[in-house]
PDB file of N, CA and C in Angstrom:
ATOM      1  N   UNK A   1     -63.563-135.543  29.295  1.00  0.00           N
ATOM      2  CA  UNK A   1     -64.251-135.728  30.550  1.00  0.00           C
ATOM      3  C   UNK A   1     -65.548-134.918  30.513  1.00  0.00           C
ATOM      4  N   UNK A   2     -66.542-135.724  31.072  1.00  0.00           N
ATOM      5  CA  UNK A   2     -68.249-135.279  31.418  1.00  0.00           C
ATOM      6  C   UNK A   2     -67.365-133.702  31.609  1.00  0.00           C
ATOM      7  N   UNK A   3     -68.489-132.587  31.492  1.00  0.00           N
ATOM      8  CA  UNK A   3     -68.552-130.901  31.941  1.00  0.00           C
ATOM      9  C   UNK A   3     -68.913-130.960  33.288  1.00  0.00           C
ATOM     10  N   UNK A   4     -69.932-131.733  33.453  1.00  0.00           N
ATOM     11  CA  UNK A   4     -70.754-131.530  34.737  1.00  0.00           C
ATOM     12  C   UNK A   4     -69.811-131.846  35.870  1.00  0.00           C
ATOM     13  N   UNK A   5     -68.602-132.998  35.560  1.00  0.00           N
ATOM     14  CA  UNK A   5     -67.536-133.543  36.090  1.00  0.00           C
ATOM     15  C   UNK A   5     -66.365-132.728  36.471  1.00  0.00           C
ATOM     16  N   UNK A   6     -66.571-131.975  35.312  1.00  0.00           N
ATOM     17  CA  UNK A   6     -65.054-131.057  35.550  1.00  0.00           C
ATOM     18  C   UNK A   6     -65.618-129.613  36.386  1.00  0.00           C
ATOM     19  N   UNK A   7     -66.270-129.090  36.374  1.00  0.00           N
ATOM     20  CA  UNK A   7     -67.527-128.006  36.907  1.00  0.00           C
ATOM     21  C   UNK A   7     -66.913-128.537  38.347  1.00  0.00           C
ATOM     22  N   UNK A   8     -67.951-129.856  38.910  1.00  0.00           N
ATOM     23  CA  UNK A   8     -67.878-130.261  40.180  1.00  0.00           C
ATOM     24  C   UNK A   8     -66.108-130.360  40.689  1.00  0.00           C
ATOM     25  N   UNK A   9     -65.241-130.596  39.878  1.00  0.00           N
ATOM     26  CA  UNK A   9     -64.024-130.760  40.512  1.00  0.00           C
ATOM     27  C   UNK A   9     -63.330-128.943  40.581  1.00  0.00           C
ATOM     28  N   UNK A  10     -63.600-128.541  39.835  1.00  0.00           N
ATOM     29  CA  UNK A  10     -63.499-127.268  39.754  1.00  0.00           C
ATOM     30  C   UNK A  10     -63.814-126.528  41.156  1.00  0.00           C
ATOM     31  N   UNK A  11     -64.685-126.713  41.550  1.00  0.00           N
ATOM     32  CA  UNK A  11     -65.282-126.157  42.606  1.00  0.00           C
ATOM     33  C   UNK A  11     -64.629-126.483  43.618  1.00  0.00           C
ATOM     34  N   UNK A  12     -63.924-127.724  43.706  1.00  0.00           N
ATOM     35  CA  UNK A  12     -63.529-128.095  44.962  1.00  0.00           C
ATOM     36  C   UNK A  12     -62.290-126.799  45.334  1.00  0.00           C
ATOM     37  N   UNK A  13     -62.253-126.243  46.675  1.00  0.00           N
ATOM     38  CA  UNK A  13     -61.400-125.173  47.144  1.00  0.00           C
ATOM     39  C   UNK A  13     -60.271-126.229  47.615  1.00  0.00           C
ATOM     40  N   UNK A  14     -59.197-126.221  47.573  1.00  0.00           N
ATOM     41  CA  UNK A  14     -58.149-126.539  48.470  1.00  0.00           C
ATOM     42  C   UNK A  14     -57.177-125.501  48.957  1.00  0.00           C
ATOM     43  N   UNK A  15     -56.302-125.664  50.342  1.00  0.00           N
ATOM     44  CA  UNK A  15     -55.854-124.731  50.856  1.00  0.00           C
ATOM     45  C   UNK A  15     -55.099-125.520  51.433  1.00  0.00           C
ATOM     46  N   UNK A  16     -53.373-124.431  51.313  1.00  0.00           N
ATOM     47  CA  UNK A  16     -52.632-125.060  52.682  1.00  0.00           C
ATOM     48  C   UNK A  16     -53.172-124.864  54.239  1.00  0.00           C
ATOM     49  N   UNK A  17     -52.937-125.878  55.277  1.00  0.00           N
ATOM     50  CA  UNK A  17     -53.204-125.659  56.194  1.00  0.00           C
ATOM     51  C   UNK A  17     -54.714-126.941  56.495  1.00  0.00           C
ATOM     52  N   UNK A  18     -55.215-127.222  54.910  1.00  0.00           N
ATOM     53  CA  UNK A  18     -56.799-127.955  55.180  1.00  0.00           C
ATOM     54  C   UNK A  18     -55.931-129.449  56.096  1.00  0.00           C
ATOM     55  N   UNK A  19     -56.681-129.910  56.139  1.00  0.00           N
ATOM     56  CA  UNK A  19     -56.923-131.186  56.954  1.00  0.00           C
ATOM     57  C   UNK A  19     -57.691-131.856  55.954  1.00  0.00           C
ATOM     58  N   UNK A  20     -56.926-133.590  55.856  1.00  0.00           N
ATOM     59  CA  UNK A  20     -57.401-134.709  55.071  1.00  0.00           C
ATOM     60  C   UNK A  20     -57.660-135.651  55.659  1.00  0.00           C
ATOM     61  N   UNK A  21     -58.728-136.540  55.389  1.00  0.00           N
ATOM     62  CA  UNK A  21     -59.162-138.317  55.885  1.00  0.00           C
ATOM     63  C   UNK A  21     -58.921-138.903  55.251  1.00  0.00           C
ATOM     64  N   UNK A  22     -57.939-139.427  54.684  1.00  0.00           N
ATOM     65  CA  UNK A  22     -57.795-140.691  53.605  1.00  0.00           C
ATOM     66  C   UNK A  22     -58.784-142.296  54.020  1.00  0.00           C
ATOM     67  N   UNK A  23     -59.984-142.179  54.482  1.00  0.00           N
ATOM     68  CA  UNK A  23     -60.710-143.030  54.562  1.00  0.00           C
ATOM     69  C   UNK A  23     -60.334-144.497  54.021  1.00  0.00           C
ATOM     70  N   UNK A  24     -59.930-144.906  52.994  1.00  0.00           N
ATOM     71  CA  UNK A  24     -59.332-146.175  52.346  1.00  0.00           C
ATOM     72  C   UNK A  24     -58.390-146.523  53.511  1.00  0.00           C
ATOM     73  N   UNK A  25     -57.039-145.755  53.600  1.00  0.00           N
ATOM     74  CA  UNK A  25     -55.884-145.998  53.803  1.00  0.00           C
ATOM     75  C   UNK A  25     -55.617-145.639  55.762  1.00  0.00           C
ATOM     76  N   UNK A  26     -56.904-144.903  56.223  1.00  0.00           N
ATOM     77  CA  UNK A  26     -57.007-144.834  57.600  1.00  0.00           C
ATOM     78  C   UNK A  26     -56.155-143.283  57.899  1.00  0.00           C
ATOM     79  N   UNK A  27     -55.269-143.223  57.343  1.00  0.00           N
ATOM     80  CA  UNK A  27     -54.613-142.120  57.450  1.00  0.00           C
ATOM     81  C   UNK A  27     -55.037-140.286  58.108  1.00  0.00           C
ATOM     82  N   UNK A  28     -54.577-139.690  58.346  1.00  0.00           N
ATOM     83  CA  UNK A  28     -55.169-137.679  58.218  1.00  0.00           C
ATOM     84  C   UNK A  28     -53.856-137.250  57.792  1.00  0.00           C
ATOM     85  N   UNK A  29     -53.971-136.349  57.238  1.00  0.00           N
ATOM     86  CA  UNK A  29     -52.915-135.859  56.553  1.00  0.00           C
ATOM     87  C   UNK A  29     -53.401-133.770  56.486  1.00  0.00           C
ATOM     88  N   UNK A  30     -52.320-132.876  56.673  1.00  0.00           N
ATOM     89  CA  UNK A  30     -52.312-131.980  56.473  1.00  0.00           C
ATOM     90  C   UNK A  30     -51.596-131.255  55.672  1.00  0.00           C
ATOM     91  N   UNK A  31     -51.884-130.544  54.376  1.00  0.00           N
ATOM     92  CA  UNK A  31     -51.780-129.852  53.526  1.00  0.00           C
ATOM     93  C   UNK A  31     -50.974-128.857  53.765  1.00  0.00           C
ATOM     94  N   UNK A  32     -49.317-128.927  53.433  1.00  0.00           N
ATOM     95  CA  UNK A  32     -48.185-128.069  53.934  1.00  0.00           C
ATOM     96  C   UNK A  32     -48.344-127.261  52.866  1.00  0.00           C
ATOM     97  N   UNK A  33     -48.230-127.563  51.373  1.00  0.00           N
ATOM     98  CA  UNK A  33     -47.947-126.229  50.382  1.00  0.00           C
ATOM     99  C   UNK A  33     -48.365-126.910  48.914  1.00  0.00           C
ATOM    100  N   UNK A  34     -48.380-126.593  47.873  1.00  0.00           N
ATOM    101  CA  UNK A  34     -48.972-126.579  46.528  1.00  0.00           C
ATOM    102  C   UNK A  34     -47.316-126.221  46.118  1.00  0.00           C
ATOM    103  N   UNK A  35     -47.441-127.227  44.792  1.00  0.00           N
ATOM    104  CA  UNK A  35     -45.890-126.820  43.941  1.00  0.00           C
ATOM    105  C   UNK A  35     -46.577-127.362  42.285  1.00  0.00           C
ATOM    106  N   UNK A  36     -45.727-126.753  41.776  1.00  0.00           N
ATOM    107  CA  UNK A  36     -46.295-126.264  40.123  1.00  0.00           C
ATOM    108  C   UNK A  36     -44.968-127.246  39.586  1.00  0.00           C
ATOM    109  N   UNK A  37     -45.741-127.610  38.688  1.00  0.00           N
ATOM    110  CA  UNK A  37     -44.892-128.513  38.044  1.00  0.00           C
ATOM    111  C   UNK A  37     -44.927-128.482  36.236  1.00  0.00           C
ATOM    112  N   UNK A  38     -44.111-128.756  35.656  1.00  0.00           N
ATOM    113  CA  UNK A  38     -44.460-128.620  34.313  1.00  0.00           C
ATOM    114  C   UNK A  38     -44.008-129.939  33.447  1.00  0.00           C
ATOM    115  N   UNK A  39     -45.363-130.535  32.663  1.00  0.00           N
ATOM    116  CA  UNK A  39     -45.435-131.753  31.922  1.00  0.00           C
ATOM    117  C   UNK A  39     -45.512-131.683  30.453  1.00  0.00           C
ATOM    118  N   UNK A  40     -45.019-132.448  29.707  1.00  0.00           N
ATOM    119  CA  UNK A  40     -44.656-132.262  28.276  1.00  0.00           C
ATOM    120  C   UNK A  40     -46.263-132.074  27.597  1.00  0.00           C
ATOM    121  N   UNK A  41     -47.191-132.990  28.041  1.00  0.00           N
ATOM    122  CA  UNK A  41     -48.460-133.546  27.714  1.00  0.00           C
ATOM    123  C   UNK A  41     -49.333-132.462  27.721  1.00  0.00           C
ATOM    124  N   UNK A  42     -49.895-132.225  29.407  1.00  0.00           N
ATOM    125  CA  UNK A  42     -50.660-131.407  30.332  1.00  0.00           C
ATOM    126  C   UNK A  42     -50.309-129.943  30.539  1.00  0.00           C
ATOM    127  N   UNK A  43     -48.971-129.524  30.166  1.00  0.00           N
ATOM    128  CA  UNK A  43     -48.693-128.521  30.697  1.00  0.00           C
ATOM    129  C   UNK A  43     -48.259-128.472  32.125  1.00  0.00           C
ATOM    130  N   UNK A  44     -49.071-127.316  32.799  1.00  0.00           N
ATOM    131  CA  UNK A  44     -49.023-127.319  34.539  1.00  0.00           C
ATOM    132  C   UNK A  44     -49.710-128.392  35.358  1.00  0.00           C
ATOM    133  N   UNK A  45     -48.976-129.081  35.999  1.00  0.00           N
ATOM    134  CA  UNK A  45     -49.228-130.241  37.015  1.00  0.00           C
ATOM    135  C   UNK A  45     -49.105-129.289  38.184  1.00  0.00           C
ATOM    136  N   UNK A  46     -50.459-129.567  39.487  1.00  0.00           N
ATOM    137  CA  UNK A  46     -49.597-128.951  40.801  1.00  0.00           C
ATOM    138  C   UNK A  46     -49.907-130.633  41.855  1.00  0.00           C
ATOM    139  N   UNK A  47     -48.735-130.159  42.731  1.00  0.00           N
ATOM    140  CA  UNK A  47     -48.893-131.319  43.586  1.00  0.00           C
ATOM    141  C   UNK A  47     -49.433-130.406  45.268  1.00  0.00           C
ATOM    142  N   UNK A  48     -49.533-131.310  46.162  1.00  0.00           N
ATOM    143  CA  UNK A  48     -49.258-130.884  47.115  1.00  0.00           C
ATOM    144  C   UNK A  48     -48.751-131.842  47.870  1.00  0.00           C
ATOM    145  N   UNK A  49     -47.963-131.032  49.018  1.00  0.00           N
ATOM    146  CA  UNK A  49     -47.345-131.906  50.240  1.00  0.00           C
ATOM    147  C   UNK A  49     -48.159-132.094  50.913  1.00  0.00           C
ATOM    148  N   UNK A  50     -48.205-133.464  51.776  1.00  0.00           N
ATOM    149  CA  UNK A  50     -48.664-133.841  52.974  1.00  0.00           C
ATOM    150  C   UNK A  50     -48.114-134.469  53.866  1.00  0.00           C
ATOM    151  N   UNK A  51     -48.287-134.266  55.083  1.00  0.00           N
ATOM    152  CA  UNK A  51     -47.638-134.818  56.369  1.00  0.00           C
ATOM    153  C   UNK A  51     -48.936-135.566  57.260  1.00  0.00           C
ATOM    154  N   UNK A  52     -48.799-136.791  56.261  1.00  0.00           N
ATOM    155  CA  UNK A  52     -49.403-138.329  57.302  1.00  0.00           C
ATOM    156  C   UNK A  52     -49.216-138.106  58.787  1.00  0.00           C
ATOM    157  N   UNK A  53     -50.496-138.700  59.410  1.00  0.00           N
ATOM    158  CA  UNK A  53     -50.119-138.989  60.628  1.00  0.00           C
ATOM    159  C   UNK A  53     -50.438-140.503  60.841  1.00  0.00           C
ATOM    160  N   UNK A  54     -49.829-140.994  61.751  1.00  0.00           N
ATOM    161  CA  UNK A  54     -50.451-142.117  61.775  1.00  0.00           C
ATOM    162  C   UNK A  54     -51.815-142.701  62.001  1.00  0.00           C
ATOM    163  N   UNK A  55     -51.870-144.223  61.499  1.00  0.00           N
ATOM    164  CA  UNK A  55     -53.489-144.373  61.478  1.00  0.00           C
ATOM    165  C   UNK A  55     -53.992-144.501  62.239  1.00  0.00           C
ATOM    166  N   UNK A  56     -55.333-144.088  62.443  1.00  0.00           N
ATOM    167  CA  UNK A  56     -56.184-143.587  63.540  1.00  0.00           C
ATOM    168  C   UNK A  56     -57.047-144.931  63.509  1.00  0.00           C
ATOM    169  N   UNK A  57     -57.658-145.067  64.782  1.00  0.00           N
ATOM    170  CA  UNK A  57     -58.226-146.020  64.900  1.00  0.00           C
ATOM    171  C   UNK A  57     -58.277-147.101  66.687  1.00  0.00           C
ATOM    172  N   UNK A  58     -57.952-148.220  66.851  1.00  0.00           N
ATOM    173  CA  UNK A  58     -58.061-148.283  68.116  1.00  0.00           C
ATOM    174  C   UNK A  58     -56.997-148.172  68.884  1.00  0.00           C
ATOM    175  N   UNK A  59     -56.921-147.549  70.154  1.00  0.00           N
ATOM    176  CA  UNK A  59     -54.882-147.068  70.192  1.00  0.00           C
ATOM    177  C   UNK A  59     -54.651-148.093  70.355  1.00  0.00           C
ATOM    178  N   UNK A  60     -54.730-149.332  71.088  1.00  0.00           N
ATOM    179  CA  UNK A  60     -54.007-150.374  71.589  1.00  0.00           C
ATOM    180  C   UNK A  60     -53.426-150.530  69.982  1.00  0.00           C
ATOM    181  N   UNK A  61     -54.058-150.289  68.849  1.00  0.00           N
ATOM    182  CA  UNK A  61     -53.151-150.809  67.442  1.00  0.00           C
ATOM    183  C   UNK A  61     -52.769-150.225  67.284  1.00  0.00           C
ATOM    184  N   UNK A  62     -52.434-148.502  67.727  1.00  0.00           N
ATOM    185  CA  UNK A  62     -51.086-147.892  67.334  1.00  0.00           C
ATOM    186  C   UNK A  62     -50.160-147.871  68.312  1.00  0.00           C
ATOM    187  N   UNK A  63     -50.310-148.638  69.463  1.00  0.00           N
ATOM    188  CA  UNK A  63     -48.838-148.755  70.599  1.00  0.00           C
ATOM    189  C   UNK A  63     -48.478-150.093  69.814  1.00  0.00           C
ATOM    190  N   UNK A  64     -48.647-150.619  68.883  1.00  0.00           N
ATOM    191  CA  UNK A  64     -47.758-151.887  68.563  1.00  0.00           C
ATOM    192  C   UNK A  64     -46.891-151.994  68.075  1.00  0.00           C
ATOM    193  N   UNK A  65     -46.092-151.113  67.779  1.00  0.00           N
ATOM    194  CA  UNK A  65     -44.949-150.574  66.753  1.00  0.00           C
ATOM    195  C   UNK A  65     -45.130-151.117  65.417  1.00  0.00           C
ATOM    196  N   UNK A  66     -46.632-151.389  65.137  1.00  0.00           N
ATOM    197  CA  UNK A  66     -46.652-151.499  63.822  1.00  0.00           C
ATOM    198  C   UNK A  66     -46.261-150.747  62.855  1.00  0.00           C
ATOM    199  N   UNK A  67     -45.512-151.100  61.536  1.00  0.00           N
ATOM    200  CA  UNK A  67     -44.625-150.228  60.747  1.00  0.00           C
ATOM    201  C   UNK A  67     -45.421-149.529  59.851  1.00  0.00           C
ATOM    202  N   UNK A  68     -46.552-149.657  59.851  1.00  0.00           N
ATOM    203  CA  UNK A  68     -47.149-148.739  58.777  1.00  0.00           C
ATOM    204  C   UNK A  68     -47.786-147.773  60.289  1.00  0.00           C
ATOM    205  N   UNK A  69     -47.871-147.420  61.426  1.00  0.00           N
ATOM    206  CA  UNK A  69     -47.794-146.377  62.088  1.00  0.00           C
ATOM    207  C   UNK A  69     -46.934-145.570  62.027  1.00  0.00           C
ATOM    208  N   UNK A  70     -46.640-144.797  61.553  1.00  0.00           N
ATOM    209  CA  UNK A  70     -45.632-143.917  61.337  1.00  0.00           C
ATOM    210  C   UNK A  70     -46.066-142.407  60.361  1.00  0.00           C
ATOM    211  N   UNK A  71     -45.145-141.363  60.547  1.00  0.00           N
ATOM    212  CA  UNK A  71     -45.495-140.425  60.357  1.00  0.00           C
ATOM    213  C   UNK A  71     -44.585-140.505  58.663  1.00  0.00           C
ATOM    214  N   UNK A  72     -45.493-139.552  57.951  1.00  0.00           N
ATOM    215  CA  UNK A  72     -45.059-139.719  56.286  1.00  0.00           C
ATOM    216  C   UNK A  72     -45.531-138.650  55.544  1.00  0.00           C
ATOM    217  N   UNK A  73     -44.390-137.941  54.504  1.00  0.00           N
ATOM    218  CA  UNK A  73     -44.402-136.779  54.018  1.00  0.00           C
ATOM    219  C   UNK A  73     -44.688-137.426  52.814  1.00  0.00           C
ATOM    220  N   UNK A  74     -45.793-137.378  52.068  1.00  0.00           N
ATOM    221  CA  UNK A  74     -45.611-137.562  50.729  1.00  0.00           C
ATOM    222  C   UNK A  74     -46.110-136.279  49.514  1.00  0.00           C
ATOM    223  N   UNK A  75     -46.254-136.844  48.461  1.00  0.00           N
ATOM    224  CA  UNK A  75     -47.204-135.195  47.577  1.00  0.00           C
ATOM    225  C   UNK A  75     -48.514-136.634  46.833  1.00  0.00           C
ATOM    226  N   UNK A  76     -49.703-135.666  46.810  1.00  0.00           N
ATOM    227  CA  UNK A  76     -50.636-135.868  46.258  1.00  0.00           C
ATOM    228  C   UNK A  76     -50.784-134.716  44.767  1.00  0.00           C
ATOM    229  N   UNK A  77     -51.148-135.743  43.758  1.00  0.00           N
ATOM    230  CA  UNK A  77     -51.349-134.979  42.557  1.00  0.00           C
ATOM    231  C   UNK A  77     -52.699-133.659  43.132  1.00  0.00           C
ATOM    232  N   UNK A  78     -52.676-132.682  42.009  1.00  0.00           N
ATOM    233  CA  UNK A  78     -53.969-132.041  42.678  1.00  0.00           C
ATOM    234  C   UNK A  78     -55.417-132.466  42.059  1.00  0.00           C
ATOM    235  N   UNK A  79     -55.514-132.956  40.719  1.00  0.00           N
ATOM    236  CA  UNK A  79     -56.614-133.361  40.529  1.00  0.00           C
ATOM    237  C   UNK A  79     -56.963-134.531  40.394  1.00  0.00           C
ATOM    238  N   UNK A  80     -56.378-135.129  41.415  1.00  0.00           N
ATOM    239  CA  UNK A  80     -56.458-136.777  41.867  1.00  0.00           C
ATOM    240  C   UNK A  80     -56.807-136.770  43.443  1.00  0.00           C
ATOM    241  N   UNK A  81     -56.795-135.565  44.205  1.00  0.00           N
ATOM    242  CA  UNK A  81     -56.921-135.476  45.238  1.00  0.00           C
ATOM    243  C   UNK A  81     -58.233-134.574  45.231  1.00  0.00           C
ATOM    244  N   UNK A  82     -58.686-134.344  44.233  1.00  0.00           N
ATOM    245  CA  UNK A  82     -59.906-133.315  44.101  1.00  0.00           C
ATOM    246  C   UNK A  82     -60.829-134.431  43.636  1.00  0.00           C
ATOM    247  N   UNK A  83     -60.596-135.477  42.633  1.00  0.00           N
ATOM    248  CA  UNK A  83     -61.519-136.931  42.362  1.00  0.00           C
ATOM    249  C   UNK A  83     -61.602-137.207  43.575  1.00  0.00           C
ATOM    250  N   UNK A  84     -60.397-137.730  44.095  1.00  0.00           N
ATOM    251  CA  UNK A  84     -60.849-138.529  45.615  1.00  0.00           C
ATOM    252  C   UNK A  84     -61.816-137.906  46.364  1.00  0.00           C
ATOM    253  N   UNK A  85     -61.867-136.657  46.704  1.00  0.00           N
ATOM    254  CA  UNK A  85     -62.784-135.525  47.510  1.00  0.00           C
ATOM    255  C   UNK A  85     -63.601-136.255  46.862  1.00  0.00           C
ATOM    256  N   UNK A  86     -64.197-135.691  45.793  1.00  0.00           N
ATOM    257  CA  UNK A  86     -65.488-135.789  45.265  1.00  0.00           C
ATOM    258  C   UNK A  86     -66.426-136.879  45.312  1.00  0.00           C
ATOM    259  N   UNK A  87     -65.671-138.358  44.975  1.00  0.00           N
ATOM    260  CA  UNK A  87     -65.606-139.744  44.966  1.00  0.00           C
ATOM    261  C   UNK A  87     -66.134-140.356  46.878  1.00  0.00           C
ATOM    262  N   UNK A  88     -65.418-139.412  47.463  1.00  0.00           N
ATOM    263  CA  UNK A  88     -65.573-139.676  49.221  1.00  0.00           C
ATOM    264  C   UNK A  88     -64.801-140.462  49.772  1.00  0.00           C
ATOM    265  N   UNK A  89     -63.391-141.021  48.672  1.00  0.00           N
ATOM    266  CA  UNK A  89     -62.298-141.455  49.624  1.00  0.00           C
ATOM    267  C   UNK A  89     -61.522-140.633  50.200  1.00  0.00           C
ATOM    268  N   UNK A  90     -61.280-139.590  50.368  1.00  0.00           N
ATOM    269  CA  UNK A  90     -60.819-138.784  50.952  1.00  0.00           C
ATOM    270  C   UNK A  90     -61.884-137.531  51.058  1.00  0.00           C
ATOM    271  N   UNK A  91     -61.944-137.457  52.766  1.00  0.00           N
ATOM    272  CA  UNK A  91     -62.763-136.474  52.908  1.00  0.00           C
ATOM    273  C   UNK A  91     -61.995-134.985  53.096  1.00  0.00           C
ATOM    274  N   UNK A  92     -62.268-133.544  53.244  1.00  0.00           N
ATOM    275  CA  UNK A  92     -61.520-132.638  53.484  1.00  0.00           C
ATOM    276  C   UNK A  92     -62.338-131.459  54.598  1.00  0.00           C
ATOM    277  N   UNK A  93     -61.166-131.349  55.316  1.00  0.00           N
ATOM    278  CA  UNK A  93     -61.846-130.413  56.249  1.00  0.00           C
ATOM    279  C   UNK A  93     -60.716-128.767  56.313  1.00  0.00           C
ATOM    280  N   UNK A  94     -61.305-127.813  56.130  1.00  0.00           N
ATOM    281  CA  UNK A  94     -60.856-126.433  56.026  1.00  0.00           C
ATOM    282  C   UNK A  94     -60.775-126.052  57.247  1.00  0.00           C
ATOM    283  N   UNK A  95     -59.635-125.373  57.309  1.00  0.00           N
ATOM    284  CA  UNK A  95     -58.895-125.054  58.972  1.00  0.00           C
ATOM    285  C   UNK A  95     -59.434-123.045  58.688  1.00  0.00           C
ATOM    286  N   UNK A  96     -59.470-122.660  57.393  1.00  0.00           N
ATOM    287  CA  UNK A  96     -59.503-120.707  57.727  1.00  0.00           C
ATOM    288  C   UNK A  96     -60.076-120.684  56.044  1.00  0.00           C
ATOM    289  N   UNK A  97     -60.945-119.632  56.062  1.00  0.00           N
ATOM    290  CA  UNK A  97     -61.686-119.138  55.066  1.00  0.00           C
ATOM    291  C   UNK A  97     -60.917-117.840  54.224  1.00  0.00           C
ATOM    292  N   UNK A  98     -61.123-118.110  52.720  1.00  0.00           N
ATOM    293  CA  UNK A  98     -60.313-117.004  52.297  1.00  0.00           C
ATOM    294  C   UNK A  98     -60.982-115.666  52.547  1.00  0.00           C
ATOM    295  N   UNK A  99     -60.668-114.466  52.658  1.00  0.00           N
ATOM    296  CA  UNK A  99     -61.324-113.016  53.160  1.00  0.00           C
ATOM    297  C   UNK A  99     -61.543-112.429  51.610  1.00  0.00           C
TER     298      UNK A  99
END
């Protein structure tokens, strides 16, 4: 991978507690915790949890009991969620600054 590529993903800060826009998928999602994982290939994989909220947008379409409204715990890889940042499908917003 480009340097200049890995530099820029590098940089990206993530934190439990941030706040996500999954822009594609309509979604916000908040960043419960980081977990370490270990791959035969890569070594250390980390994921993180997120807790979907439902999709935002005009309410009359979320009183419809449409089934993809719903609330959803999933994990995002971490440097697939640091492309997306970067890329601008997922935007990120920081809730507290490290001291």
């Amino acid at each position: 991978m480009n340097q200049e590529l890995l530099d820029e993903l590098e940089a990206i800060e993530i934190k439990t507690g941030d706040i996500i826009v999954d822009h594609m998928a309509g979604y916000v999602g908040i960043l419960l915790s980081r977990t370490r994982r270990v791959d035969i290939v890569i070594d250390d994989v980390y994921f993180w949890e997120v807790q979907w909220t439902s999709r935002f947008g005009d309410k009359q379409k979320r009183n419809n009991n449409n089934p993809l409204d719903v609330e959803i715990t999933g994990l995002l890889e971490e440097e697939t969620l640091k492309l997306s940042i970067l890329v601008g499908a997922i935007e990120i917003f920081s809730g507290k600054k490290d001291e």
